[in-house]
N, C-alpha and C. Protein backbone atom coordinates (compact mmCIF):
# COMPACT_ATOMS: atom_id res chain seq x y z
N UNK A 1 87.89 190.47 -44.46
CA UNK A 1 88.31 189.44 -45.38
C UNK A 1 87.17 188.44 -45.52
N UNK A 2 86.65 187.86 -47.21
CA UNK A 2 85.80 187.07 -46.68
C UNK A 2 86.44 185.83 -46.91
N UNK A 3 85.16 184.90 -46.91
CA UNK A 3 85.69 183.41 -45.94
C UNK A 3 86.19 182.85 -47.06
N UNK A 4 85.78 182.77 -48.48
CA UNK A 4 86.90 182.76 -49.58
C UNK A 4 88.75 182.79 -49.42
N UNK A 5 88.40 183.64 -49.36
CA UNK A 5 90.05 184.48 -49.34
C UNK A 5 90.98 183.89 -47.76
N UNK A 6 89.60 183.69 -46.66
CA UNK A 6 90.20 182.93 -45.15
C UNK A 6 90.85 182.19 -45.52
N UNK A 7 89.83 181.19 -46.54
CA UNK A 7 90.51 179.59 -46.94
C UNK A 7 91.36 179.45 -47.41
N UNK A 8 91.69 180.79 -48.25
CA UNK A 8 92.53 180.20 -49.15
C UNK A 8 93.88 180.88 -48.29
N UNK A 9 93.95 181.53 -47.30
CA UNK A 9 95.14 181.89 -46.64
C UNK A 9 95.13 181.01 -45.71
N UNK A 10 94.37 180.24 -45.16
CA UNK A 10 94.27 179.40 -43.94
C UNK A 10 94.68 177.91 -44.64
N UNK A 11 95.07 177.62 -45.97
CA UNK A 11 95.24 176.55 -46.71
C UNK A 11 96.67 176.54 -46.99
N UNK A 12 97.43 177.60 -47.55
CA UNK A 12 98.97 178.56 -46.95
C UNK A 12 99.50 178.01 -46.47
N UNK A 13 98.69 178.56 -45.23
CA UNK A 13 99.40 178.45 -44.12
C UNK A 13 99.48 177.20 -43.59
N UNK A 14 98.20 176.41 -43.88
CA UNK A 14 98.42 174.99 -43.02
C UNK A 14 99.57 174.47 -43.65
N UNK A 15 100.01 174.37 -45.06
CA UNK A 15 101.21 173.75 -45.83
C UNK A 15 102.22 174.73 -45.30
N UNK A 16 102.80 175.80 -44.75
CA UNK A 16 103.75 175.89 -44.59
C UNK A 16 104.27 175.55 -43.21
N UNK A 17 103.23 175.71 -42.38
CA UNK A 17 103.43 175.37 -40.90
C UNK A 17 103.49 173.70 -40.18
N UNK A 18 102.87 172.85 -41.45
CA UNK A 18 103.02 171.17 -41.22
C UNK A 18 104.48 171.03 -40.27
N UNK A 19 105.17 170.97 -41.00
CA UNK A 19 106.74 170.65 -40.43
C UNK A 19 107.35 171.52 -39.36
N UNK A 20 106.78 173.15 -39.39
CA UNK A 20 106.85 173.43 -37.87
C UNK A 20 106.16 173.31 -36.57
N UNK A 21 105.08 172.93 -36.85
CA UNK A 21 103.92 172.58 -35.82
C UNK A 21 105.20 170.72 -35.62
N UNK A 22 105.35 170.29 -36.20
CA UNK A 22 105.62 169.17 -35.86
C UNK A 22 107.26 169.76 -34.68
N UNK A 23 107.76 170.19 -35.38
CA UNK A 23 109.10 170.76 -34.58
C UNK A 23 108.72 171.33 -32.94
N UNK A 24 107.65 172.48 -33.09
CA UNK A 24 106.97 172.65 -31.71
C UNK A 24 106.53 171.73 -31.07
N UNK A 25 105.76 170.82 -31.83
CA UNK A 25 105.79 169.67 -31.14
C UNK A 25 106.34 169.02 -30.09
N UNK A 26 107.57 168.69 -30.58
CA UNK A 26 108.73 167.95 -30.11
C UNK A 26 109.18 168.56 -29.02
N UNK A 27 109.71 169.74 -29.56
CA UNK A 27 110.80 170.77 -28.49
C UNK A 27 109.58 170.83 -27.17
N UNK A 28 108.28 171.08 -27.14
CA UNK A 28 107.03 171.59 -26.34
C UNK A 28 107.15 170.47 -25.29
N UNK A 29 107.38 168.48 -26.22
CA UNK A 29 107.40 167.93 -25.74
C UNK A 29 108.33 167.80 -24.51
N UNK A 30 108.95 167.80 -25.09
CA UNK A 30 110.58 167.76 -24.14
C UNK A 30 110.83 168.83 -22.93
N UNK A 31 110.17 170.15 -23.58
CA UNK A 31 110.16 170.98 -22.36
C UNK A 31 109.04 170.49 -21.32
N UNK A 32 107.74 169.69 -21.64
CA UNK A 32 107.23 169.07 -20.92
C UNK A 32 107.36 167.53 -19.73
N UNK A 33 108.52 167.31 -20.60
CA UNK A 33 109.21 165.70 -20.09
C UNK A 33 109.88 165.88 -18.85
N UNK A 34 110.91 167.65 -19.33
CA UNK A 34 111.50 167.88 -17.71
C UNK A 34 110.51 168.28 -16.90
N UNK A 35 109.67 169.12 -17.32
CA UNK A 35 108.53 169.30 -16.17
C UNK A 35 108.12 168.45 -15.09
N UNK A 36 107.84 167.17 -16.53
CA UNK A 36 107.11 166.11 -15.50
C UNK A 36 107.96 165.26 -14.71
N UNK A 37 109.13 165.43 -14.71
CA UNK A 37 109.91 164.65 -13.78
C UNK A 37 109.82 165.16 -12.74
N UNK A 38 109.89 166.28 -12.66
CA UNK A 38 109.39 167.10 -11.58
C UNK A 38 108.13 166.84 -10.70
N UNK A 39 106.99 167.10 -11.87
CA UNK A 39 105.42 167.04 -11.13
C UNK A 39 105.17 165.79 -11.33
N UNK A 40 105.47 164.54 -11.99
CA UNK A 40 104.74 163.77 -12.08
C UNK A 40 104.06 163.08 -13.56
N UNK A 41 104.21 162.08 -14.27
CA UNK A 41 103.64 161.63 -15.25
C UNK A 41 102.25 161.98 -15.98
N UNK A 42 101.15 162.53 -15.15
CA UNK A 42 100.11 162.85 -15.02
C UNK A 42 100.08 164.37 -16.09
N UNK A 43 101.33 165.07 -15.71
CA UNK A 43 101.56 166.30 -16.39
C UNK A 43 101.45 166.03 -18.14
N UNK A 44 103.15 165.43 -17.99
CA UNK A 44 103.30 164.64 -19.41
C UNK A 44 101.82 164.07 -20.17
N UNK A 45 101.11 163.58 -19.24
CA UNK A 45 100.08 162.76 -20.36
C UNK A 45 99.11 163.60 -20.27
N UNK A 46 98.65 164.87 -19.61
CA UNK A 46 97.47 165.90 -20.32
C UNK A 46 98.10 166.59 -21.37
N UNK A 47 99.91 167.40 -21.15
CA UNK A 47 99.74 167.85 -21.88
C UNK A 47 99.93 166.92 -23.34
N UNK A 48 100.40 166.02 -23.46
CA UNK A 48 99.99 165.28 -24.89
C UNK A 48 98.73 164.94 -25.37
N UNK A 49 97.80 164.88 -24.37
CA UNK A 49 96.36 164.96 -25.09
C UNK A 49 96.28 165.88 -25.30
N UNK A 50 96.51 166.99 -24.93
CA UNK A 50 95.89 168.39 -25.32
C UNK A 50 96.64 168.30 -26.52
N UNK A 51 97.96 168.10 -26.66
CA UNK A 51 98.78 168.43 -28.02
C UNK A 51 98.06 167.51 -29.04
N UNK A 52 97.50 166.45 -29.13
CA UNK A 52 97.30 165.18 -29.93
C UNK A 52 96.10 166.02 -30.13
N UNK A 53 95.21 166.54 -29.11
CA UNK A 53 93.79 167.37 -29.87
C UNK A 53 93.80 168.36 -30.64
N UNK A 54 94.54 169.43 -30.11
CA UNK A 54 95.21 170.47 -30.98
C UNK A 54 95.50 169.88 -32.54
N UNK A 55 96.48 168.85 -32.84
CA UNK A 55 96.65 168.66 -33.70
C UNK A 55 95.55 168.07 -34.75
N UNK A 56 94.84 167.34 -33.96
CA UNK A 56 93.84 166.74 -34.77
C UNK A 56 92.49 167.78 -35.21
N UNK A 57 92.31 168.87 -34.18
CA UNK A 57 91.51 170.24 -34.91
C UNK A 57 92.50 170.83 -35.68
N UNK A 58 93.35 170.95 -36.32
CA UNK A 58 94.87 171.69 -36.83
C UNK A 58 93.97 170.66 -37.91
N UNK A 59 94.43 169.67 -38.03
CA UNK A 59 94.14 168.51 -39.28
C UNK A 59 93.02 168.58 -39.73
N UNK A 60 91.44 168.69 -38.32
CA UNK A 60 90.02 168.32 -39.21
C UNK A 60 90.12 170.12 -40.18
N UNK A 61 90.54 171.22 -39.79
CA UNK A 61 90.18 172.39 -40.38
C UNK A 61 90.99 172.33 -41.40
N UNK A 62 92.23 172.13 -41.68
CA UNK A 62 92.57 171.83 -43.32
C UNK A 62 92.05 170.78 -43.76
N UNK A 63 91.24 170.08 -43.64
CA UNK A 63 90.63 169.29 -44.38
C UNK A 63 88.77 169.75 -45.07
N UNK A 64 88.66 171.01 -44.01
CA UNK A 64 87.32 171.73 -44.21
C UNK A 64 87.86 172.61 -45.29
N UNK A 65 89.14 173.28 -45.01
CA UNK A 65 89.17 174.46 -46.03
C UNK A 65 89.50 173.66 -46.77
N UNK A 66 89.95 172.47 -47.20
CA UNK A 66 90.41 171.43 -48.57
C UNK A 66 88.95 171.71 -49.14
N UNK A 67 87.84 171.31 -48.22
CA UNK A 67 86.51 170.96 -49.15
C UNK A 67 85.87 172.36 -49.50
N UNK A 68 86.35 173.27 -48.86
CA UNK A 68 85.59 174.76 -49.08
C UNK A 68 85.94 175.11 -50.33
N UNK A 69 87.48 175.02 -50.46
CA UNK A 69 88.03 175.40 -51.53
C UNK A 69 87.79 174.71 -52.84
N UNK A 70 87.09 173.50 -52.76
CA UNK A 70 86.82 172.21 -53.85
C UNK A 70 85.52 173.42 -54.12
N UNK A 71 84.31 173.25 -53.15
CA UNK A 71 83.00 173.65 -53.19
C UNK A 71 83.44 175.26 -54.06
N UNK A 72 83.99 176.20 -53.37
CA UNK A 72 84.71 177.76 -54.40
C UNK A 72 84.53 177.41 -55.77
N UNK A 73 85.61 176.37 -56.45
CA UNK A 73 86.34 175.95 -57.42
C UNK A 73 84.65 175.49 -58.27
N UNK A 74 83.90 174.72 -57.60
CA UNK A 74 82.47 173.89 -58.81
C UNK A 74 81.77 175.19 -58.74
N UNK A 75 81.30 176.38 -57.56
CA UNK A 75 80.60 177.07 -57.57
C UNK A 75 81.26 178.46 -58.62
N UNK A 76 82.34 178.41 -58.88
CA UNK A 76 82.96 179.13 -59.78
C UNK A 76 82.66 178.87 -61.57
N UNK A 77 83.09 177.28 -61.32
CA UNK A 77 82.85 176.78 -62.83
C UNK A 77 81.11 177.09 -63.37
N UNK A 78 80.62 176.93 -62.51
CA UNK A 78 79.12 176.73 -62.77
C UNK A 78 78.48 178.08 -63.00
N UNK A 79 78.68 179.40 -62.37
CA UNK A 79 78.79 180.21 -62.52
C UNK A 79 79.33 180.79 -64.08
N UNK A 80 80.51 180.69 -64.43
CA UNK A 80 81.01 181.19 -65.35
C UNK A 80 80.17 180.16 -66.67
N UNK A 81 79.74 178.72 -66.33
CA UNK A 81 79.48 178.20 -67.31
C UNK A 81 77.84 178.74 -67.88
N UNK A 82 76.98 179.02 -66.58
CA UNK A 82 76.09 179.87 -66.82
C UNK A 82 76.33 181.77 -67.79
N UNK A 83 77.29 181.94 -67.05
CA UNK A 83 77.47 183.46 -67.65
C UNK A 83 77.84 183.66 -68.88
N UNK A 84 78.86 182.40 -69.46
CA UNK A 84 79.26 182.16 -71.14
C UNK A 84 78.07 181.57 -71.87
N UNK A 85 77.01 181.48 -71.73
CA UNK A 85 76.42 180.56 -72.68
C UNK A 85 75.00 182.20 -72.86
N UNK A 86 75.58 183.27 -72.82
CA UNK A 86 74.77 184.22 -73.32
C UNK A 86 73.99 185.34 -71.99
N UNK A 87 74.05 184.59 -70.87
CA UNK A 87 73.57 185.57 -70.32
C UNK A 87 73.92 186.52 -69.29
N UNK A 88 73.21 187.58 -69.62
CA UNK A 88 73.59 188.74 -68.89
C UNK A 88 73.75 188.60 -67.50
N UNK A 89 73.04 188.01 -66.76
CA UNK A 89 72.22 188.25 -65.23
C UNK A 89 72.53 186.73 -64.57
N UNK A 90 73.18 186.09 -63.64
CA UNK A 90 73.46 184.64 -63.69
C UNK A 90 72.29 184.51 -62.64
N UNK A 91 71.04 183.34 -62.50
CA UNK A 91 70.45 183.62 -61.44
C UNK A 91 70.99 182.24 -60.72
N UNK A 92 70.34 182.33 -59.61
CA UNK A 92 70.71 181.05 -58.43
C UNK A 92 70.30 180.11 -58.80
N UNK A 93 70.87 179.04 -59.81
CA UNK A 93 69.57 177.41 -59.82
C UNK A 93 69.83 176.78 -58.45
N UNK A 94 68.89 175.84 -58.82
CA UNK A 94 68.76 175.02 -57.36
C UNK A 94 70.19 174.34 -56.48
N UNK A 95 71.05 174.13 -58.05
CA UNK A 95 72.42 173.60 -57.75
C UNK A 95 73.65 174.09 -57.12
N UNK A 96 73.23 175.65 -57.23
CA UNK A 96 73.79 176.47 -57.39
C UNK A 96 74.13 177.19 -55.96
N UNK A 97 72.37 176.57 -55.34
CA UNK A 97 71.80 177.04 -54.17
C UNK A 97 72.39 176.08 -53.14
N UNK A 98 72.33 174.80 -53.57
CA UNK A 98 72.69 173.65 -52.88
C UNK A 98 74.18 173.75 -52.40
N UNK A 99 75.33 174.14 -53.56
CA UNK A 99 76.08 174.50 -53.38
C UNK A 99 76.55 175.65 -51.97
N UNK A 100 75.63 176.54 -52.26
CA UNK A 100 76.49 177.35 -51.53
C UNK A 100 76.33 177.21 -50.23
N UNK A 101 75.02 176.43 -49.90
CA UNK A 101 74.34 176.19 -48.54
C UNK A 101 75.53 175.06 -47.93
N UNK A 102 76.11 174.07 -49.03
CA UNK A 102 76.70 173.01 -48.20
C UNK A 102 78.51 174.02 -48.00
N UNK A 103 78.28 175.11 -48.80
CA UNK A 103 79.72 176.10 -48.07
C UNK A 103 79.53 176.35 -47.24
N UNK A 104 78.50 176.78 -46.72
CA UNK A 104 77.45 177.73 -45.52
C UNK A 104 78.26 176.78 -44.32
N UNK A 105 77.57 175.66 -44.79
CA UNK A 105 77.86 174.27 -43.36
C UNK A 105 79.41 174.38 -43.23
N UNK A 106 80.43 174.10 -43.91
CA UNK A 106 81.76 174.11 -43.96
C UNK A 106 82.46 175.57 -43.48
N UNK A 107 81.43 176.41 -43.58
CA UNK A 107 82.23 177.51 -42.48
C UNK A 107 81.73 177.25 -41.25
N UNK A 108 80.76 177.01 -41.43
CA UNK A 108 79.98 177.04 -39.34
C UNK A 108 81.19 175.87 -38.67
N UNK A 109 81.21 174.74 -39.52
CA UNK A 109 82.07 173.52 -38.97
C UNK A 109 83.75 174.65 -38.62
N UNK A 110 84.19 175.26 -40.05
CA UNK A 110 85.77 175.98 -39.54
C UNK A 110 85.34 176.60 -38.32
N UNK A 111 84.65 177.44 -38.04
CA UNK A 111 84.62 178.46 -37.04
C UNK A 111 84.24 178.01 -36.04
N UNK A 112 83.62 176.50 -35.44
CA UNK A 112 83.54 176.04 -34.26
C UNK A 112 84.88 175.47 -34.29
N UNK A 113 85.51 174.79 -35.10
CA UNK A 113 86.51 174.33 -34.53
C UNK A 113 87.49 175.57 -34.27
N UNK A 114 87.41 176.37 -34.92
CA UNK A 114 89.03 177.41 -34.86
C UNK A 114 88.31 177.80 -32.92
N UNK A 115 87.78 177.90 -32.90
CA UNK A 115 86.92 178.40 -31.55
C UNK A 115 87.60 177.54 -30.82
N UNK A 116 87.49 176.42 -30.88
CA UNK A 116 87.72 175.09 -30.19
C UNK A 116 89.50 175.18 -29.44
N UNK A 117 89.90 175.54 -31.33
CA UNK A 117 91.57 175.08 -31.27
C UNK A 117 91.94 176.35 -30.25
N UNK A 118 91.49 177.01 -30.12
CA UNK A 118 92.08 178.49 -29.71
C UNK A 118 91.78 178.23 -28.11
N UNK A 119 90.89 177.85 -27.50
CA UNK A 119 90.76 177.59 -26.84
C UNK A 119 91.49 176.56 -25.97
N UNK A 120 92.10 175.40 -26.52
CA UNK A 120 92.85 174.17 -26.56
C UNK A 120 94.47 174.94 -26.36
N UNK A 121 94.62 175.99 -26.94
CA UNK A 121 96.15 176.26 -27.27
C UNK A 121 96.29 177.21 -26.09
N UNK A 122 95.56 177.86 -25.11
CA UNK A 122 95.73 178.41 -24.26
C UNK A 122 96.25 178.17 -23.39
């Protein structure tokens, strides 16, 4: 699959899963609350940092595939606006180039964080 098509399933999904990630949330919480009565407060408050980080890589990566998918959308127009105005062969302008290099950056950024989150959710 390429990273096109990632985004745009990884963009999906972040809108359908908002309101259940929040529900896991909660319930995760609570199964953590009895825990910590058990072990101790100390429990409760890693695992909510870990959850509060989780969420906030959950948040910075739909906000990368928000901009990937913006960057798709101009590198599309520009493209087609080159290809309608007569020519056969579309070549790379500089803008074109600029473009795709600052997509380039916006995947390296998804894929350290998905690295990150996956790691975090273990």
């Amino acid at each position: 699959m390429g990273f096109r098509q990632r985004v745009r399933k990884d963009l999906e999904a972040a809108l359908r899963e908002g309101a259940d990630m929040i529900k896991e949330g909660t319930a995760l919480l609570g199964a953590q609350a009895s825990q910590a009565a058990k072990q101790g407060a100390a429990s409760l408050t890693a695992g909510t940092r870990r959850l509060t980080s989780l969420g906030q890589i959950r948040y910075q990566l739909f906000q990368l595939n928000r901009q990937a998918e913006a960057k798709f959308a101009e590198i599309g127009s520009k493209v087609y606006d080159l290809a309608s105005n007569g020519r056969g062969e579309v070549k790379l302008t500089e803008p074109l180039r600029k473009l795709i290099a600052s997509t380039q950056v916006i995947e390296r950024q998804i894929t350290a964080l998905e690295a990150k989150a996956k790691k975090l959710s273990r």
